[in-house]
Structures are given as structure tokens and as C-alpha cells.
N, C-alpha and C. Protein backbone atom coordinates (compact mmCIF):
# COMPACT_ATOMS: atom_id res chain seq x y z
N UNK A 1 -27.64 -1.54 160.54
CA UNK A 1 -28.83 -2.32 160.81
C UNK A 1 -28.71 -3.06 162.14
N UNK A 2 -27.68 -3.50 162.46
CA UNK A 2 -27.34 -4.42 163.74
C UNK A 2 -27.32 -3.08 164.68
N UNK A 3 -26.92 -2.41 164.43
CA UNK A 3 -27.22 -0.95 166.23
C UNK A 3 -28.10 -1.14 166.07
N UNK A 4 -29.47 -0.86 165.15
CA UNK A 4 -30.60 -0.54 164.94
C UNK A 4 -31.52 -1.54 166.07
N UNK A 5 -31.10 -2.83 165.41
CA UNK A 5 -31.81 -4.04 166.09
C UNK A 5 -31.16 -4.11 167.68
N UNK A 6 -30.23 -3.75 167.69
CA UNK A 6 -29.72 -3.98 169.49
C UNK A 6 -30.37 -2.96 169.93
N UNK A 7 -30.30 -1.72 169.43
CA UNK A 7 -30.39 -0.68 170.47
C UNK A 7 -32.26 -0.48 170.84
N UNK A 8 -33.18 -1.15 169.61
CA UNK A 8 -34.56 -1.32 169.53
C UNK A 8 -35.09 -2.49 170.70
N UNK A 9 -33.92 -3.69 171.36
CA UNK A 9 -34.21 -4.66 171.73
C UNK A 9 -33.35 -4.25 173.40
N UNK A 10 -32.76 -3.30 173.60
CA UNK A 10 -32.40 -3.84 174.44
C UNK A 10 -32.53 -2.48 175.57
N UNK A 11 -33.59 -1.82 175.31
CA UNK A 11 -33.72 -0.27 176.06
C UNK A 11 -34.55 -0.61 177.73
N UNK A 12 -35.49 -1.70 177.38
CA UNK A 12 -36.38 -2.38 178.48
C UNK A 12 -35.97 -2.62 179.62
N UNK A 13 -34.84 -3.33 179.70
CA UNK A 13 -34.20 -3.78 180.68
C UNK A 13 -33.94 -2.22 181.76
N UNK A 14 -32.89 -1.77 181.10
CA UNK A 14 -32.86 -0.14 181.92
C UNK A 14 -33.88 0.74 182.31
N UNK A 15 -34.60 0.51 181.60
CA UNK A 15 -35.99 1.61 181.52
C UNK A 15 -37.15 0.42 182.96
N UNK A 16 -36.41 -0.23 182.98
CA UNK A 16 -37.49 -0.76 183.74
C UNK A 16 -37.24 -0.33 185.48
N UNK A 17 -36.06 -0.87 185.44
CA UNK A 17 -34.93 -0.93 186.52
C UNK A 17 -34.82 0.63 186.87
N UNK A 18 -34.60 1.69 186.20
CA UNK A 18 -35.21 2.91 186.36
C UNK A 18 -35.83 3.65 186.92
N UNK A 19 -36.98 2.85 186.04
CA UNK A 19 -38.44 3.56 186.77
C UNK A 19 -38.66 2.89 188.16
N UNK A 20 -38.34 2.20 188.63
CA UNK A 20 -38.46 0.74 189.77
C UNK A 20 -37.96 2.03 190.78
N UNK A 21 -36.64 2.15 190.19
CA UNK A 21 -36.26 2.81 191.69
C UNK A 21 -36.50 3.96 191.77
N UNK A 22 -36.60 4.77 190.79
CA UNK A 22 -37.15 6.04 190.57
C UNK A 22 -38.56 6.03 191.72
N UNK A 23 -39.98 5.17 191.33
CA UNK A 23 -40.99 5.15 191.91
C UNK A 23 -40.46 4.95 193.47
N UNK A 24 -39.46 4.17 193.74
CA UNK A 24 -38.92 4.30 195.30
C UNK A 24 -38.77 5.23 195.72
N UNK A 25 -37.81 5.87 195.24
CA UNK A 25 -37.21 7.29 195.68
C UNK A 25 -38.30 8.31 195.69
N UNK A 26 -39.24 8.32 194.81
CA UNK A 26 -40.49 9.48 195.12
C UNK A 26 -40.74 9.04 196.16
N UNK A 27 -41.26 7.99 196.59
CA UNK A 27 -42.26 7.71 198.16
C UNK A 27 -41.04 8.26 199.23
N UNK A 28 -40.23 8.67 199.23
CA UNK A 28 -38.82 8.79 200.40
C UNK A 28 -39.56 10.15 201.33
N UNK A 29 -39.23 9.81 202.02
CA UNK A 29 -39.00 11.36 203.45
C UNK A 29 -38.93 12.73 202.32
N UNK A 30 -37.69 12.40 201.87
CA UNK A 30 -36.92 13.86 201.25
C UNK A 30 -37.81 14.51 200.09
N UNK A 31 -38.31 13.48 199.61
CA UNK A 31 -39.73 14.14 198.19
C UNK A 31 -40.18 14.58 198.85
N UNK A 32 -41.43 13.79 199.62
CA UNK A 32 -42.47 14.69 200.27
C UNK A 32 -42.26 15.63 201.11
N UNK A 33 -41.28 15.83 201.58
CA UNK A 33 -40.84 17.12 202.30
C UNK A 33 -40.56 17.90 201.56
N UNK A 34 -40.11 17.74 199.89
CA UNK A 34 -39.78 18.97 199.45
C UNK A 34 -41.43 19.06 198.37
N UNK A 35 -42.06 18.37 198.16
CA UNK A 35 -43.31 18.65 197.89
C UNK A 35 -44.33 19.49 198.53
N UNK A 36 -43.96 18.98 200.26
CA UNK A 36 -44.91 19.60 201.00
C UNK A 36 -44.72 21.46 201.10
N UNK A 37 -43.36 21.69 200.88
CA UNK A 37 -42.74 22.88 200.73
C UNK A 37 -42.44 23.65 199.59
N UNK A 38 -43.52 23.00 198.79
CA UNK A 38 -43.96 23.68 197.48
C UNK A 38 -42.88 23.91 196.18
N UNK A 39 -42.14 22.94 196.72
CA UNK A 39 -40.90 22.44 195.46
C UNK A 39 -41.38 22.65 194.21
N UNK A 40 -40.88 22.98 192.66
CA UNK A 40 -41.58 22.87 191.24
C UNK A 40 -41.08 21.13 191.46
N UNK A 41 -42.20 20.85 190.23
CA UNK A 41 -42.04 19.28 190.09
C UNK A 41 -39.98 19.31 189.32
N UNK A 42 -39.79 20.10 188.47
CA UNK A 42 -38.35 20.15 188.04
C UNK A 42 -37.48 19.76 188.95
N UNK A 43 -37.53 20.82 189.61
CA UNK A 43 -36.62 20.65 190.81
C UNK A 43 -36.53 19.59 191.83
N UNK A 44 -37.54 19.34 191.96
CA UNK A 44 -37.42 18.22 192.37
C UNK A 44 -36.92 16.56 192.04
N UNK A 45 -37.27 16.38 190.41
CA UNK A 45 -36.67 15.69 189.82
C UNK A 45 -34.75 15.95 189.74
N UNK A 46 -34.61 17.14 189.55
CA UNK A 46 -33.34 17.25 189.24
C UNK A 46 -32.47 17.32 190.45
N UNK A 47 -33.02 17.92 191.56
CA UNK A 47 -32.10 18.03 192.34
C UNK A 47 -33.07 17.09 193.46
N UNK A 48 -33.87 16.39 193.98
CA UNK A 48 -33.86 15.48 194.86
C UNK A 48 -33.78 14.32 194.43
N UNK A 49 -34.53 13.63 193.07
CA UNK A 49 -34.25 12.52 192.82
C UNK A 49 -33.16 11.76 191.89
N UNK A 50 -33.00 12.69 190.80
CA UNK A 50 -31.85 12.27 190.00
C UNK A 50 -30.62 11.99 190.22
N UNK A 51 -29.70 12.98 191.59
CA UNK A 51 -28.93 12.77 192.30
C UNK A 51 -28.34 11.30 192.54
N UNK A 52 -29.82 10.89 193.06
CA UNK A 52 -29.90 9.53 193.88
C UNK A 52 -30.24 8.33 193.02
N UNK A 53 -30.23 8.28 191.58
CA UNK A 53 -30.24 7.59 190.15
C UNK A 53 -28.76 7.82 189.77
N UNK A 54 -27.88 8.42 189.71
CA UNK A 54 -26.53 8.58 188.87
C UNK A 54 -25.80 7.25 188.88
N UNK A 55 -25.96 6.13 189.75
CA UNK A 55 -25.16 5.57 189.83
C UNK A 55 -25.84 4.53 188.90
N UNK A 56 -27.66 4.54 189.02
CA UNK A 56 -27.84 3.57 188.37
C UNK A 56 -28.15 3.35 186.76
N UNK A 57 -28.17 4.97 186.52
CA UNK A 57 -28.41 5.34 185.10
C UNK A 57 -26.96 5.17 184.71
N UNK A 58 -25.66 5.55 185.40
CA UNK A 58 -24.44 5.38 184.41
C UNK A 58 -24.51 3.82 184.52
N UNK A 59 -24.97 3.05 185.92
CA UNK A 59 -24.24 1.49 185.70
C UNK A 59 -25.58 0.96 184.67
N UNK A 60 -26.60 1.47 184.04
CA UNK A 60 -27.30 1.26 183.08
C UNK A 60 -26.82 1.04 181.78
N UNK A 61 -26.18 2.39 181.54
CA UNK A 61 -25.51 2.57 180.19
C UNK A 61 -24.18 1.54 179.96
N UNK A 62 -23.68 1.78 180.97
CA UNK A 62 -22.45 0.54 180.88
C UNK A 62 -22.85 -0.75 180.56
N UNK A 63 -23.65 -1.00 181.32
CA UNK A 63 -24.15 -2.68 181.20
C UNK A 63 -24.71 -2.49 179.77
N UNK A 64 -25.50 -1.41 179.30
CA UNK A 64 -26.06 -1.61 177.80
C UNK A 64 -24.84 -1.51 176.70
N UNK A 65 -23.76 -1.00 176.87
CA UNK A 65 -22.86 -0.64 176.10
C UNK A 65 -21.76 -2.03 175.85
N UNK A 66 -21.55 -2.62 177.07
CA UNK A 66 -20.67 -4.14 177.31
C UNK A 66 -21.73 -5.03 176.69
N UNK A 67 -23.62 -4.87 176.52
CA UNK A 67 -23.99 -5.73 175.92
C UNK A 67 -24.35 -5.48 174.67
N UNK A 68 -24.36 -4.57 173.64
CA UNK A 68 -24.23 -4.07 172.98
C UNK A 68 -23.31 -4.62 172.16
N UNK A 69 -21.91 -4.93 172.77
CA UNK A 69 -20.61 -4.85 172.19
C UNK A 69 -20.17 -6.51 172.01
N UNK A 70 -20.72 -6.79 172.95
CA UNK A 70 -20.88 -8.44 172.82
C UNK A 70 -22.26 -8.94 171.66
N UNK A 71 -23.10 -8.35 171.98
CA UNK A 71 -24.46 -8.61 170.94
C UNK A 71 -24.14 -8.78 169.53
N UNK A 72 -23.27 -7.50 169.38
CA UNK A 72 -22.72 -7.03 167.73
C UNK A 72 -21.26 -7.91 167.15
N UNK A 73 -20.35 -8.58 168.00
CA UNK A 73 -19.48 -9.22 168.21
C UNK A 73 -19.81 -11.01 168.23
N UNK A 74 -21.27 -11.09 168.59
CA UNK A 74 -21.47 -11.91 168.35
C UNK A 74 -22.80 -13.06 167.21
N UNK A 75 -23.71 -11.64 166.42
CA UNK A 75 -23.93 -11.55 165.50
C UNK A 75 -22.91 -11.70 164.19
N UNK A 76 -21.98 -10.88 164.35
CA UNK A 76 -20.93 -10.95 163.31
C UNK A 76 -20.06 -12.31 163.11
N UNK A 77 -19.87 -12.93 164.17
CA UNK A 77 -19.56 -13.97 164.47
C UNK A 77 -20.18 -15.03 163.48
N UNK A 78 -21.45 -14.90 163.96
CA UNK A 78 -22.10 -15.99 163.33
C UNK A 78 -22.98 -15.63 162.00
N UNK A 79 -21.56 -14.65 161.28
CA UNK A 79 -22.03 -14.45 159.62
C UNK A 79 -23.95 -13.65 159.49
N UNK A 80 -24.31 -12.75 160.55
CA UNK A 80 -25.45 -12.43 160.47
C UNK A 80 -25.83 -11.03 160.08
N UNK A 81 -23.84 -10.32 160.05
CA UNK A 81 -24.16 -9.12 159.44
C UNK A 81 -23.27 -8.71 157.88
N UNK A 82 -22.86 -7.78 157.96
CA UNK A 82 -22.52 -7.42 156.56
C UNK A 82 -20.63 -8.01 156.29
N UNK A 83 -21.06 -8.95 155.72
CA UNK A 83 -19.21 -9.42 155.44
C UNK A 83 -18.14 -8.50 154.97
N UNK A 84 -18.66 -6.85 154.44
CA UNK A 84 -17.84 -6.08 153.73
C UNK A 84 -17.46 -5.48 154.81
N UNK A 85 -17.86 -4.94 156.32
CA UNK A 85 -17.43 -4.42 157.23
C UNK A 85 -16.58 -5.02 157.95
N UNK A 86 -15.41 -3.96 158.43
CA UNK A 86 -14.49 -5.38 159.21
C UNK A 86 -14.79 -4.68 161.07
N UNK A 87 -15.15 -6.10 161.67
CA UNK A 87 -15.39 -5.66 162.87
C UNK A 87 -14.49 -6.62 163.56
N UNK A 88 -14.36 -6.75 165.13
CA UNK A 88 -14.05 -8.12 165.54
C UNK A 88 -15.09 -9.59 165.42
N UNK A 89 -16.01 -8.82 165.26
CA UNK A 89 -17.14 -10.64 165.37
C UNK A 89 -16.91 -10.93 163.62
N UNK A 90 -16.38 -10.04 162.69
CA UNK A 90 -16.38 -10.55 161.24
C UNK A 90 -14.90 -11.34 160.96
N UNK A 91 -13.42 -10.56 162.56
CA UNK A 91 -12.43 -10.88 161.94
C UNK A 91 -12.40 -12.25 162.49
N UNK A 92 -13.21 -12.57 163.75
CA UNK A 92 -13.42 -13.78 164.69
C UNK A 92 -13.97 -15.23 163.46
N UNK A 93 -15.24 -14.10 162.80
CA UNK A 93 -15.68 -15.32 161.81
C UNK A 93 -14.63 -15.38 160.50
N UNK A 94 -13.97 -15.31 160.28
CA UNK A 94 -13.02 -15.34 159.26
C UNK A 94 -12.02 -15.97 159.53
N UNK A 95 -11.62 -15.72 160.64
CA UNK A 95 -10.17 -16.57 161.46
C UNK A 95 -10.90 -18.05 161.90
N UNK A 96 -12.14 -18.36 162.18
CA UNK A 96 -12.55 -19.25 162.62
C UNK A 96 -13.10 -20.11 161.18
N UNK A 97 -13.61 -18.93 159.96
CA UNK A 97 -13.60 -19.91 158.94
C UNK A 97 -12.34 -20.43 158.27
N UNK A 98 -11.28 -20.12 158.30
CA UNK A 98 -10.14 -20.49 157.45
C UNK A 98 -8.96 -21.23 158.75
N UNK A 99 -9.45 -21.87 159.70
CA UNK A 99 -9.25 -22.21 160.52
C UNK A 99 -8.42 -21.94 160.76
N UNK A 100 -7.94 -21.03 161.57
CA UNK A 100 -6.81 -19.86 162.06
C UNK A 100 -5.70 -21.03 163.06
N UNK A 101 -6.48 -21.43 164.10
CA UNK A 101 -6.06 -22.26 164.71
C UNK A 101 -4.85 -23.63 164.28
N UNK A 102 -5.83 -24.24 163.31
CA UNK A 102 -5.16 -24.99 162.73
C UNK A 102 -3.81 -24.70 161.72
N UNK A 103 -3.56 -23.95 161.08
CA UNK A 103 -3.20 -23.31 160.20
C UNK A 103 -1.92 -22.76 160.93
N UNK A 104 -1.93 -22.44 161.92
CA UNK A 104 -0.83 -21.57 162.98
C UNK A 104 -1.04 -20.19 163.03
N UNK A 105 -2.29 -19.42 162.39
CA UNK A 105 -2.44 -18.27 163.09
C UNK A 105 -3.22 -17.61 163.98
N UNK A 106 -2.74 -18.13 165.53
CA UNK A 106 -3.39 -17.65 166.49
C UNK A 106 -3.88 -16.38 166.95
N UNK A 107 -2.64 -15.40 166.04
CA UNK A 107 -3.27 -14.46 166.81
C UNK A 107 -4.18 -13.58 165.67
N UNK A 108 -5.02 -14.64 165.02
CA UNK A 108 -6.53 -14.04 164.05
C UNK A 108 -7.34 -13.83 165.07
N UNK A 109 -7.23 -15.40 165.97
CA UNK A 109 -8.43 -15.39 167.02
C UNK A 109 -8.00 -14.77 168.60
N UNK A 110 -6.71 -14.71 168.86
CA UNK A 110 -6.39 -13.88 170.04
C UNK A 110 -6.76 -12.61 169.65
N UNK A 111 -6.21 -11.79 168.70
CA UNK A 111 -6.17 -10.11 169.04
C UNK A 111 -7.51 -10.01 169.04
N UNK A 112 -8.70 -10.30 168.15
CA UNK A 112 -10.06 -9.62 168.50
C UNK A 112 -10.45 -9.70 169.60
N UNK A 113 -10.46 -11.22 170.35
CA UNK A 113 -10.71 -11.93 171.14
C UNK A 113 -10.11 -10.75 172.74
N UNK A 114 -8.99 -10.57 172.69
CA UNK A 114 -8.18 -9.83 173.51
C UNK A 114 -8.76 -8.48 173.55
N UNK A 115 -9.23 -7.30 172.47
CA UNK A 115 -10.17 -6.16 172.28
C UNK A 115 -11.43 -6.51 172.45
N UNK A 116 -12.48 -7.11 172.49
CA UNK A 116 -13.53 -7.52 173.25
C UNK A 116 -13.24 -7.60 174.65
N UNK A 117 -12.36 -8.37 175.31
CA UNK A 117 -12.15 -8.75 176.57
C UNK A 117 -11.84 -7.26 176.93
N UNK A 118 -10.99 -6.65 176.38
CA UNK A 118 -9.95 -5.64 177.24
C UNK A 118 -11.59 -4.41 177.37
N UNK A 119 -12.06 -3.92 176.17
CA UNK A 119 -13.19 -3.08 175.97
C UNK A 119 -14.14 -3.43 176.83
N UNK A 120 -14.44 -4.57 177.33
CA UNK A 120 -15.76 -4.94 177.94
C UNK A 120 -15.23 -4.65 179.49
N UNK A 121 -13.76 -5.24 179.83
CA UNK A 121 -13.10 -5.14 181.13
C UNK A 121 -13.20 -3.63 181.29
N UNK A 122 -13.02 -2.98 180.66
CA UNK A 122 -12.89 -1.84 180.87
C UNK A 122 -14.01 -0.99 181.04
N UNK A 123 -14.76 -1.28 180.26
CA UNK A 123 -16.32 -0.76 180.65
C UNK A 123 -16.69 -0.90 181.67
N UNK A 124 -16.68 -1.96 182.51
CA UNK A 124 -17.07 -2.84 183.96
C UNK A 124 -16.06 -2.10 184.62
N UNK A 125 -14.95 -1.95 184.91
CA UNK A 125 -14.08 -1.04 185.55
C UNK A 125 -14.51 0.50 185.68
N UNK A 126 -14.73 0.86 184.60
CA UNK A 126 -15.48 2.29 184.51
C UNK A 126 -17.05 2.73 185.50
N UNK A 127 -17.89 1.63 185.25
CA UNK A 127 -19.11 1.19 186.02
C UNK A 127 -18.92 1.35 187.36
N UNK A 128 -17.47 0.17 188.06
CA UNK A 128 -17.27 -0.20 189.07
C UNK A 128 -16.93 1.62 189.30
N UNK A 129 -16.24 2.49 188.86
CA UNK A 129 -15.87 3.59 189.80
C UNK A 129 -16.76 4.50 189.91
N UNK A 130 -17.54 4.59 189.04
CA UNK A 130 -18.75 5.72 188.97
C UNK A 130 -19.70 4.79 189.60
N UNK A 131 -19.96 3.82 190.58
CA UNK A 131 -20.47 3.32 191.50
C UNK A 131 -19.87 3.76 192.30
N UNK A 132 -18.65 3.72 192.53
CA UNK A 132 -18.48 4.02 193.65
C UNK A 132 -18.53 5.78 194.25
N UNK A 133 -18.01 6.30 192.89
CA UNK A 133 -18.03 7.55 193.45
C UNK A 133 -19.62 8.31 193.72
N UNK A 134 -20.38 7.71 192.96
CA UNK A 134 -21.89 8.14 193.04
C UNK A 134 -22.97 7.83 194.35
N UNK A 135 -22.52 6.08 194.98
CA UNK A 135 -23.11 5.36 195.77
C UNK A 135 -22.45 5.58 197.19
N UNK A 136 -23.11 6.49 197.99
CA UNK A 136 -22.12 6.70 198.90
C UNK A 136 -21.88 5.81 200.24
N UNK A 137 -22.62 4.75 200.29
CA UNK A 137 -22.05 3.15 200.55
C UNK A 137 -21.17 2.74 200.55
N UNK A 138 -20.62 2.99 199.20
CA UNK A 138 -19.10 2.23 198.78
C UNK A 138 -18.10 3.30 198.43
N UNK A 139 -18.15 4.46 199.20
CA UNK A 139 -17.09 5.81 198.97
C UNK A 139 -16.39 5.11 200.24
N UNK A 140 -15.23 5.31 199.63
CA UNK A 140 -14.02 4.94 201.06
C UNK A 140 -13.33 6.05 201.43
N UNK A 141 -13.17 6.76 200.88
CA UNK A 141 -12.46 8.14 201.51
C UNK A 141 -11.85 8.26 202.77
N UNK A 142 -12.00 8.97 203.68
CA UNK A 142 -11.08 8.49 204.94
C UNK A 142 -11.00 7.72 205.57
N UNK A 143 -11.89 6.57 205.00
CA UNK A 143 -11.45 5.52 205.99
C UNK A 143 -10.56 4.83 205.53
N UNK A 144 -10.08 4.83 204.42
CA UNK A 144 -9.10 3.99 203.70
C UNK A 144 -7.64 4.32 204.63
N UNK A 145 -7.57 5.36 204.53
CA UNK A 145 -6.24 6.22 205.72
C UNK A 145 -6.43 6.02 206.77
N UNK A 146 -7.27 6.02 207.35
CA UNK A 146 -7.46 5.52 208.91
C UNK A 146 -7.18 3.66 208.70
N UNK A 147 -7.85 3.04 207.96
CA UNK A 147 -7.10 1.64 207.72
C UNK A 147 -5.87 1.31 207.76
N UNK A 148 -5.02 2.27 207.21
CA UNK A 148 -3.91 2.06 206.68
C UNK A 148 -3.13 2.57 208.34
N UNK A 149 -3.50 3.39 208.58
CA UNK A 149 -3.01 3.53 210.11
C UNK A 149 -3.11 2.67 211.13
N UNK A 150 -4.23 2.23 210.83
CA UNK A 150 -4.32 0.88 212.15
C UNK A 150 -3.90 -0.23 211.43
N UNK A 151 -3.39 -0.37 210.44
CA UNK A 151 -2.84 -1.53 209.82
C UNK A 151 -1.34 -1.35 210.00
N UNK A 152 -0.85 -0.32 210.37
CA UNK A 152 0.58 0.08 209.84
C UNK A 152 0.78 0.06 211.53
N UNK A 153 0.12 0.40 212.82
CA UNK A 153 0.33 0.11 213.86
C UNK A 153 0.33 -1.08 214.13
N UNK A 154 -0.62 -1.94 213.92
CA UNK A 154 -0.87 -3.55 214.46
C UNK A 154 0.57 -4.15 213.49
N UNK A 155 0.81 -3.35 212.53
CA UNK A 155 2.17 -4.22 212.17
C UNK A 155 3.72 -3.98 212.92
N UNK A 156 3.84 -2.67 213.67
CA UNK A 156 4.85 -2.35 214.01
C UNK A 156 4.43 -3.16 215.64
N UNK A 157 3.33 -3.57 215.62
CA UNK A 157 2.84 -4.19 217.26
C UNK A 157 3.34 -5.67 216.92
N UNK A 158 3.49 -6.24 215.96
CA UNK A 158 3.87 -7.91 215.51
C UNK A 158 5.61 -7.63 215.12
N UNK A 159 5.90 -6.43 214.59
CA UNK A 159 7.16 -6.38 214.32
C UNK A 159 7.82 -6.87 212.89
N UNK A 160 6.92 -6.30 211.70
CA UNK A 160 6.81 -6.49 210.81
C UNK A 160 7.30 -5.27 209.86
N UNK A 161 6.68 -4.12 210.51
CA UNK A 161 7.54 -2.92 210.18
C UNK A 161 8.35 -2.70 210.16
């Protein structure tokens, strides 16, 4: 029931952001040139505009998936879903009702606490590279080596090398 309600509440945001840039990218040079040249509408979607969405449809899903995971983590938390399932927001509310803290067992409220963090870090890490590899702005590819060359000269020029 809780996917049900997140995944019913929280599609807008992406779908909006989407279409936003989607409607950009049609008005571009490269559509109407391949319109004017009698492109199928398919093809054109698939291979001129979608291309140029990958980065924002995967950093879509990510951001829905890290909020998702927090949404459901923090429903459970606050006793709003099913007490027979064990999740982290049920083991969070359990360690927090039998006061874990007090009691001396910290790590009720560290380990979930630590799998939220690590799952969500990791999602955002995942985002961050399929940005990069998609957005070709932030592709570093040879210049990273050419950096490292003029970094590795200006150091043997100070005498550091």
C-alpha cells in the first residue's frame, strides 16, 4: 500500500521536468532539420531527442528512487505502515520505541540508519556518473590526462617531483 501511495504521488515532479525539456529540445536546429528532411516522427524521437534526455530521465529515476526510499523509511518510522513487515523505518520505530539509545543498544538505531545513508549515497553516486557519462559538459576524458601532464610538469618546474 505505501509503494502504491508513493509511487501515485510522486510521478509529477519527473513528468514535468521531462516534458519542459523535451518541449526545448523539439524547438532545437537539429529537430527541424531532421523534420524538414522528412524524418518519421519515431525516429526522431528516438534518435534526435531522447539521446539528449538520458541524463535527465536516469537523474529522474534516481532522485525518485532516493525519494521513494526515504518516503517509505519514513512513513514506517512514524508507525504509518504495517508493523508485521520488517523494514528499516519499522526497525528505526522499534529501536526508537524501546529506547534503544537509552538502554545501550545503539546499533538498533545505527545499522538501519547506516543502510538508508549508504543506499541513498549510493544512488546519488550512481546519478552523479550516468550524468556524467550522458552530459557531455561534464565528460572529462582527455582532458583529465592532459591535466595530469601539466600538473606533473609545473611540479617537476617547483621541484616537487
Amino acid at each position: 500500500m505505501i509503494a502504491l501511495i508513493i509511487g501515485l504521488s510522486s510521478w509529477a515532479w519527473g513528468a514535468r521536468v521531462i516534458r519542459s525539456q523535451t518541449l526545448a529540445i523539439r524547438n532545437k536546429e537539429f529537430v527541424l532539420a531532421a523534420e524538414v528532411m522528412g524524418e518519421s516522427r519515431l525516429r526522431i524521437i528516438f534518435v534526435e531527442i531522447l539521446p539528449n534526455l538520458t541524463s535527465i530521465v536516469f537523474g529522474g529515476a534516481m532522485g525518485t528512487c532516493i525519494y521513494a526510499l526515504m518516503a517509505e523509511a519514513g512513513l514506517e518510522f512514524l508507525g504509518l505502515g504495517d508493523p508485521t513487515i520488517i523494514t528499516w523505518g519499522t526497525m528505526l520505530f522499534w529501536a526508537q520505541s524501546n529506547s534503544a539509545f537509552i538502554v545501550g543498544a545503539w546499533w538498533d538505531i545505527v545499522i538501519p540508519g547506516l543502510a538508508i545513508a549508504m543506499v541513498g549515497g549510493g544512488l546519488a553516486l550512481l546519478n552523479m556518473s550516468i550524468d556524467q557519462i550522458a552530459n557531455p559538459k561534464l565528460r572529462t576524458g582527455g582532458y583529465l590526462k592532459r591535466w595530469r601532464e601539466l600538473k606533473l610538469a609545473v611540479d617537476k618546474k617547483r621541484g616537487l617531483a
